[in-house]
PDB file of N, CA and C in Angstrom:
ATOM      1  N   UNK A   1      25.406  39.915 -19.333  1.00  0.00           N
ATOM      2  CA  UNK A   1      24.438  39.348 -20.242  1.00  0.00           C
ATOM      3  C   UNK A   1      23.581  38.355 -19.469  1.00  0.00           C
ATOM      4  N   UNK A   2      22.283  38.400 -19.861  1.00  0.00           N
ATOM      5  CA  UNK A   2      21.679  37.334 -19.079  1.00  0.00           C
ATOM      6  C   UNK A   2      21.220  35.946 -19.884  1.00  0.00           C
ATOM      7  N   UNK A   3      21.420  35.239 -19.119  1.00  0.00           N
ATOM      8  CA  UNK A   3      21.063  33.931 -20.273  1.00  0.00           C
ATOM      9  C   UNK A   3      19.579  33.443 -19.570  1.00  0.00           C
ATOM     10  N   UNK A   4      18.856  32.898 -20.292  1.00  0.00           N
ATOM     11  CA  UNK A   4      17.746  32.247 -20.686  1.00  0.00           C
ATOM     12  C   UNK A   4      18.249  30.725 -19.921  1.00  0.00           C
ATOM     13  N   UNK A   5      17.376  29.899 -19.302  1.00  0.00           N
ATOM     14  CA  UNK A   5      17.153  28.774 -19.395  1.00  0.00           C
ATOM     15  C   UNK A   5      16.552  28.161 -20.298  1.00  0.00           C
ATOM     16  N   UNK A   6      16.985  26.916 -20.867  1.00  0.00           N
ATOM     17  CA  UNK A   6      16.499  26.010 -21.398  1.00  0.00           C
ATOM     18  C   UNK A   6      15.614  25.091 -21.064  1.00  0.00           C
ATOM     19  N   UNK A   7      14.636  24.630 -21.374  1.00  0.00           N
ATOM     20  CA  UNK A   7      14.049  23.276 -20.655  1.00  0.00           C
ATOM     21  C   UNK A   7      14.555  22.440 -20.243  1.00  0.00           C
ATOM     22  N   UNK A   8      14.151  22.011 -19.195  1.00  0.00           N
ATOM     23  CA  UNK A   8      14.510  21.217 -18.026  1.00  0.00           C
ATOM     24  C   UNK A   8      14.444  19.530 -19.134  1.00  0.00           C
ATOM     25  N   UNK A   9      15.708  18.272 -18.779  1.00  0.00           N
ATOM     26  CA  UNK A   9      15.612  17.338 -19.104  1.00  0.00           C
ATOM     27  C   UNK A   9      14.068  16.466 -18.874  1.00  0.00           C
ATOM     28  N   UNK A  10      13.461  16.897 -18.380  1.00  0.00           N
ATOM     29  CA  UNK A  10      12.443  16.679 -17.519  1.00  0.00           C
ATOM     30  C   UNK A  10      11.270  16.979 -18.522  1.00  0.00           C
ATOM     31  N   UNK A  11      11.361  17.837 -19.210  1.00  0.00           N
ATOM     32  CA  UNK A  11      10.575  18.492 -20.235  1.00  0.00           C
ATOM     33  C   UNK A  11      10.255  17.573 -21.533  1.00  0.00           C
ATOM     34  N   UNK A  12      11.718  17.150 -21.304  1.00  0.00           N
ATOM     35  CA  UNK A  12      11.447  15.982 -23.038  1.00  0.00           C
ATOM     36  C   UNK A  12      10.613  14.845 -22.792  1.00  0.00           C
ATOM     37  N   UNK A  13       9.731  14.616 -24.046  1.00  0.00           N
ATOM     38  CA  UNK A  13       9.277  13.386 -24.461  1.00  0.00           C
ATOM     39  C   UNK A  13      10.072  12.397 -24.407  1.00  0.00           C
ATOM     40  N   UNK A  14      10.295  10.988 -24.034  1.00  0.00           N
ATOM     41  CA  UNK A  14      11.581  10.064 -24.550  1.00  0.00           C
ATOM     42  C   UNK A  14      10.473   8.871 -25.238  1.00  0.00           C
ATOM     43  N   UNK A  15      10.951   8.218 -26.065  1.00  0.00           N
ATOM     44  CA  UNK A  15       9.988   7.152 -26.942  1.00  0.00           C
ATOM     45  C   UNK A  15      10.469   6.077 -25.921  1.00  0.00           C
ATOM     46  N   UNK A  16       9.507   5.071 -25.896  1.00  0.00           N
ATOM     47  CA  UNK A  16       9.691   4.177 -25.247  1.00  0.00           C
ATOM     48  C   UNK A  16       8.151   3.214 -25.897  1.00  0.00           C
ATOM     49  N   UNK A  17       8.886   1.892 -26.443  1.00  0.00           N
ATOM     50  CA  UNK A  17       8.698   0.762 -27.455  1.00  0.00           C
ATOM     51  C   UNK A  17       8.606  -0.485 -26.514  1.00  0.00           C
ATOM     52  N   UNK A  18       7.330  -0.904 -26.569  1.00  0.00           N
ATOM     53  CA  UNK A  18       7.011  -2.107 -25.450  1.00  0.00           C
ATOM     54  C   UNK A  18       6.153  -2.937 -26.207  1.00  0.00           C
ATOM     55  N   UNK A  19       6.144  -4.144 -25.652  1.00  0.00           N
ATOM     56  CA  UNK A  19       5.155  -5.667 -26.544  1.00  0.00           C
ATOM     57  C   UNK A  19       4.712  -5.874 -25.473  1.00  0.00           C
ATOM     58  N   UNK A  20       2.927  -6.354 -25.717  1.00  0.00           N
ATOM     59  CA  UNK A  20       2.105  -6.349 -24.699  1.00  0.00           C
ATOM     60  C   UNK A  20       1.447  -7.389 -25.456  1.00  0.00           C
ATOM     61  N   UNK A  21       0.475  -8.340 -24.947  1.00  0.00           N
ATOM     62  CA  UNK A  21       0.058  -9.179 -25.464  1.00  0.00           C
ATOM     63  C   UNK A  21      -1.137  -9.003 -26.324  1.00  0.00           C
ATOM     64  N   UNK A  22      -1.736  -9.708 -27.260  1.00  0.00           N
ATOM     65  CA  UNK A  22      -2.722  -9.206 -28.089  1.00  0.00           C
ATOM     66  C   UNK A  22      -3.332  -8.705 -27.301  1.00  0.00           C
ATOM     67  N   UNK A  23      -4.160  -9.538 -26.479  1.00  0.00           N
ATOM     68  CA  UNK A  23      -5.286  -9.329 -25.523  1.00  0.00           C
ATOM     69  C   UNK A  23      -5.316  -7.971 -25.244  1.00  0.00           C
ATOM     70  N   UNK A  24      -4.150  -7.547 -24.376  1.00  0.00           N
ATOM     71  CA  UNK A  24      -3.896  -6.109 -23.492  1.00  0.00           C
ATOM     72  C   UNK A  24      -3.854  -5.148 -24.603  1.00  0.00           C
ATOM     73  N   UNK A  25      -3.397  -5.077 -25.662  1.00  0.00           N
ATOM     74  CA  UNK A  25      -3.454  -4.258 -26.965  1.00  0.00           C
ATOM     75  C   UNK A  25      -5.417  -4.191 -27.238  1.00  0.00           C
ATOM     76  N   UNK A  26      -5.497  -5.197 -27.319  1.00  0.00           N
ATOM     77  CA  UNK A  26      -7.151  -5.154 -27.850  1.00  0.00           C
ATOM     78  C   UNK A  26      -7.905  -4.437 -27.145  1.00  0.00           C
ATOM     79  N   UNK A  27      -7.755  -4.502 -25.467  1.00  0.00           N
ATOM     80  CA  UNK A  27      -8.384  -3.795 -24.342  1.00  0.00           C
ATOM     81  C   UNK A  27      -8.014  -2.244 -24.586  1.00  0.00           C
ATOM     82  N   UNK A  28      -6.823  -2.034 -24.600  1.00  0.00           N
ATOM     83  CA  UNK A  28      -6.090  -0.771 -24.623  1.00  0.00           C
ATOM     84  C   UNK A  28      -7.359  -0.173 -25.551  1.00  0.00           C
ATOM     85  N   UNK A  29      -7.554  -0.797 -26.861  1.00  0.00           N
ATOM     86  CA  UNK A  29      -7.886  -0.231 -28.338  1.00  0.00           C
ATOM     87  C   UNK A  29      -9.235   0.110 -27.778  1.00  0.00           C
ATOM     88  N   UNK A  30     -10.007  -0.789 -27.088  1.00  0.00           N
ATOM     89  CA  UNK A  30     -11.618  -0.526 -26.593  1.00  0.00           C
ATOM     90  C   UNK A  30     -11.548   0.233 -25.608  1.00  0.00           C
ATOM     91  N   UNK A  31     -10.549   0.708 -24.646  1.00  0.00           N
ATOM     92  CA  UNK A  31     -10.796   1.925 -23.833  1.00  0.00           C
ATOM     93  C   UNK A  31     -10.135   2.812 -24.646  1.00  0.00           C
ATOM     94  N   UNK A  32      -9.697   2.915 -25.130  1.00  0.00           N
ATOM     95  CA  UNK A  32      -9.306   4.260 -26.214  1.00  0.00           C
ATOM     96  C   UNK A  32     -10.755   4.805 -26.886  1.00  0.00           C
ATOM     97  N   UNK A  33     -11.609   3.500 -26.961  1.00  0.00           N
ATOM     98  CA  UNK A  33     -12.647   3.762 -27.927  1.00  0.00           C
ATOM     99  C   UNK A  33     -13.791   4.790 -27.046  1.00  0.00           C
ATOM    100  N   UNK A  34     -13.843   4.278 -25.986  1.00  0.00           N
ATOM    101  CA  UNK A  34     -14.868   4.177 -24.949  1.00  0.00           C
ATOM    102  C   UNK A  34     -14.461   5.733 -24.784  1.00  0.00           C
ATOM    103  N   UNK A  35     -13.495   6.150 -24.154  1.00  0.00           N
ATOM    104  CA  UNK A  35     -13.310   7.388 -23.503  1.00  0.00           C
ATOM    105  C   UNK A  35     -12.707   8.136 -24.977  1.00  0.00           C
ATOM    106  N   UNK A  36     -12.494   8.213 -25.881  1.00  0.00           N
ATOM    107  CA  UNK A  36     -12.483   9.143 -26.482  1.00  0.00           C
ATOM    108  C   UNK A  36     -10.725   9.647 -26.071  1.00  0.00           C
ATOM    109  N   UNK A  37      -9.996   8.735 -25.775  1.00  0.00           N
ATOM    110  CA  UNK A  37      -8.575   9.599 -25.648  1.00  0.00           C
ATOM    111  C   UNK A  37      -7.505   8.428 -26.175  1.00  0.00           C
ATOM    112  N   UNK A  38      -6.549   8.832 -26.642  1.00  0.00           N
ATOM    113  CA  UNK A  38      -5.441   7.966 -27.142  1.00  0.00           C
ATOM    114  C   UNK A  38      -4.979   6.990 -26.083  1.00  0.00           C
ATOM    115  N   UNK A  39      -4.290   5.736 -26.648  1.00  0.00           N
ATOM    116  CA  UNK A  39      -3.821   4.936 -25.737  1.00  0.00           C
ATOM    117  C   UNK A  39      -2.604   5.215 -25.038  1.00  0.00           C
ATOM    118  N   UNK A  40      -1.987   6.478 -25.377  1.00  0.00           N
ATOM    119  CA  UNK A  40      -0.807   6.678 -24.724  1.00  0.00           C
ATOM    120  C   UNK A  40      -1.161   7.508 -23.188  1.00  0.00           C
ATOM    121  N   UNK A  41      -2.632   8.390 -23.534  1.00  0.00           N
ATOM    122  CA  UNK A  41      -3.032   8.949 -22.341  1.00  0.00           C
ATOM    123  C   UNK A  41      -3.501   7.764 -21.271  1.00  0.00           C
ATOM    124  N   UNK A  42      -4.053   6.554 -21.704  1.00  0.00           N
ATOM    125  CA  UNK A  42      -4.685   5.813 -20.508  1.00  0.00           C
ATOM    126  C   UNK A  42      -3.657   5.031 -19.823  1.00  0.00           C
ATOM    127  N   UNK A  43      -2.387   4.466 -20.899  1.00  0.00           N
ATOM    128  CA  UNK A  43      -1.232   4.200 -20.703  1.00  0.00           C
ATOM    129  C   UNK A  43      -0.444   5.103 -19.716  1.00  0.00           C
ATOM    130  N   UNK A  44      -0.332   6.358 -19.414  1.00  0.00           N
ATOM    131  CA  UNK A  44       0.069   7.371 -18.306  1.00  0.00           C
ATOM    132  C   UNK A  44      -0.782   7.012 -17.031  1.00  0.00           C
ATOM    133  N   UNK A  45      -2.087   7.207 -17.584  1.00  0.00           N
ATOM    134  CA  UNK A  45      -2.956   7.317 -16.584  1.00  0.00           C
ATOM    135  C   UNK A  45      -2.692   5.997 -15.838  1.00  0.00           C
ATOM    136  N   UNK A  46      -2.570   4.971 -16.486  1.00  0.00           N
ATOM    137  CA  UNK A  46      -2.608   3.777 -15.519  1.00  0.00           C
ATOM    138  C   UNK A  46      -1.358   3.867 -14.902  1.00  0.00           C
ATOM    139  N   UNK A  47      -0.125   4.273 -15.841  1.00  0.00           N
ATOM    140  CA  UNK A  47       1.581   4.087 -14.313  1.00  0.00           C
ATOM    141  C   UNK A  47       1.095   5.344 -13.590  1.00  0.00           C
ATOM    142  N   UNK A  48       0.803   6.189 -13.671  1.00  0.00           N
ATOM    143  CA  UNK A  48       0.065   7.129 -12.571  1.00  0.00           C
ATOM    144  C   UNK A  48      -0.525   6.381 -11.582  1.00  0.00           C
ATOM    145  N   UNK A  49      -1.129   6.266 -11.598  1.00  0.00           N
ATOM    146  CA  UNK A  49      -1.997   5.519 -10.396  1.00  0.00           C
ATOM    147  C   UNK A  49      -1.410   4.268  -9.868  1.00  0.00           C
ATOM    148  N   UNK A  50      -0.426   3.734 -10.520  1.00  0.00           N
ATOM    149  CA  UNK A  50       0.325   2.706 -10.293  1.00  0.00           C
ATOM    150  C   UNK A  50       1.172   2.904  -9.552  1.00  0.00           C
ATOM    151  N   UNK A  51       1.361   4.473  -9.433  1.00  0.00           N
ATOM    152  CA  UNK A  51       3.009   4.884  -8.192  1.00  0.00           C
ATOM    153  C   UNK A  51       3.992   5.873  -9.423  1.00  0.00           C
ATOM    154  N   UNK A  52       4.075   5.656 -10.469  1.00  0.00           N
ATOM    155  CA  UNK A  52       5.033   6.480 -11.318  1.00  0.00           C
ATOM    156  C   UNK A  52       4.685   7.738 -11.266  1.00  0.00           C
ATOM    157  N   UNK A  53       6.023   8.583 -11.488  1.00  0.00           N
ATOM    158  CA  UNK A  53       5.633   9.709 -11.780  1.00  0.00           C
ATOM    159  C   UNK A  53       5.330  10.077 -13.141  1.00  0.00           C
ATOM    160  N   UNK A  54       4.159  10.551 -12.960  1.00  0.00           N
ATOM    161  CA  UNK A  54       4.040  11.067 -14.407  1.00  0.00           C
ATOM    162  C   UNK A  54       3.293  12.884 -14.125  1.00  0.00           C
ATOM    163  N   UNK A  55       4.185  13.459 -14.832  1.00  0.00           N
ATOM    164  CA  UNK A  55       3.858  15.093 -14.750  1.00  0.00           C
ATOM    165  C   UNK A  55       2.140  15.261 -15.669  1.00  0.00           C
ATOM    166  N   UNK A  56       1.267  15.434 -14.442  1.00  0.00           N
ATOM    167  CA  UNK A  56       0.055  15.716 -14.832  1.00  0.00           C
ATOM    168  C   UNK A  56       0.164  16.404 -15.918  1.00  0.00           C
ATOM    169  N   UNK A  57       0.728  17.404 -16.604  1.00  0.00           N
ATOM    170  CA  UNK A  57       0.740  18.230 -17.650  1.00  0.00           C
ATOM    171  C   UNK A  57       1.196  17.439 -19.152  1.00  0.00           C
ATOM    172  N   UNK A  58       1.934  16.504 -18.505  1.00  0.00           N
ATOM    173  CA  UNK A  58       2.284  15.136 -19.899  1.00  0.00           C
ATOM    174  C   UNK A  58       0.816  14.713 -20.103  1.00  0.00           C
ATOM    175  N   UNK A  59      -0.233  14.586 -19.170  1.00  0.00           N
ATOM    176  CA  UNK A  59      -1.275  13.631 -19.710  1.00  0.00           C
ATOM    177  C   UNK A  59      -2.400  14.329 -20.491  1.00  0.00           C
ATOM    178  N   UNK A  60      -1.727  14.210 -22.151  1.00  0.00           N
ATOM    179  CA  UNK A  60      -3.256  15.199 -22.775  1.00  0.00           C
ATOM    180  C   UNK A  60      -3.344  14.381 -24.182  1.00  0.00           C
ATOM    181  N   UNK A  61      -4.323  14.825 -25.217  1.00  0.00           N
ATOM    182  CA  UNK A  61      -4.192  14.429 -26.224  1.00  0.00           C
ATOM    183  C   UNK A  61      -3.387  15.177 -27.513  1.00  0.00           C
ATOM    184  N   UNK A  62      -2.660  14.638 -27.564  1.00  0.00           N
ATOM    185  CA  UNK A  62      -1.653  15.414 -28.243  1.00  0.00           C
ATOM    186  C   UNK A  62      -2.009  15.725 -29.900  1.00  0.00           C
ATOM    187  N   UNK A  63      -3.474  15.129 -30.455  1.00  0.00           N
ATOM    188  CA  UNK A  63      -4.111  15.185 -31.393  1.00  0.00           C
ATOM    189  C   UNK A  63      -4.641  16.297 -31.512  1.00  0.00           C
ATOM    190  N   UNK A  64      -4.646  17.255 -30.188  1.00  0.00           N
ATOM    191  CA  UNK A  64      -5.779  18.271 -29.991  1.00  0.00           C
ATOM    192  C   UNK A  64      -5.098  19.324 -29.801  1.00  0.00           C
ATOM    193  N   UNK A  65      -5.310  20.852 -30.467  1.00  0.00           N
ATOM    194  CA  UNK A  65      -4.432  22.036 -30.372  1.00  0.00           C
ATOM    195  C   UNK A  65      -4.923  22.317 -29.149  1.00  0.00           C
ATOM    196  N   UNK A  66      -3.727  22.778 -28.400  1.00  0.00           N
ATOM    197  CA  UNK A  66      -3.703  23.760 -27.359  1.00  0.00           C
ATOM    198  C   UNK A  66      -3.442  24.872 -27.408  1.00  0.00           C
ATOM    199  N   UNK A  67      -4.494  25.842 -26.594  1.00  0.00           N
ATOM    200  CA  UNK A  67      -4.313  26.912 -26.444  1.00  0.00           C
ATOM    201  C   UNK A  67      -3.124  27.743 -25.733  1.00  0.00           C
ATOM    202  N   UNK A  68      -2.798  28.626 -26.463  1.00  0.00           N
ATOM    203  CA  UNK A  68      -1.548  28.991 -25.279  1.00  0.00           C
ATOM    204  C   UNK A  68      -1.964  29.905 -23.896  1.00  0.00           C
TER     205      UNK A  68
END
């Protein structure tokens, strides 16, 4: 019988809940505004460039259907 893999741990979303100061919230909210993408994408984008890994394929708007 052959088995199927499952997605890789690597695959999951994990929530992760952080306090940032008004200020940095307010900024967040005006580049969200500016570029037209959620704060969780610019939030990637910035530990990206910061050295983290973040799987280019995590960084999208998750508001928006994708095509398969």
């Amino acid at each position: 019988m052959k088995r199927v893999a499952g997605p890789s741990p690597d695959e999951f979303d994990e929530h992760l809940q952080i306090q940032v100061p008004a200020v940095t919230k307010r900024h967040l909210g005006i580049r969200a505004v500016e570029t037209r993408e959620p704060i969780r994408v610019i939030v990637l984008r910035a530990l990206q460039a910061y050295g983290v890994p973040v799987p280019s394929e995590a960084i999208f708007d998750r508001r928006k259907k994708r095509l398969p």
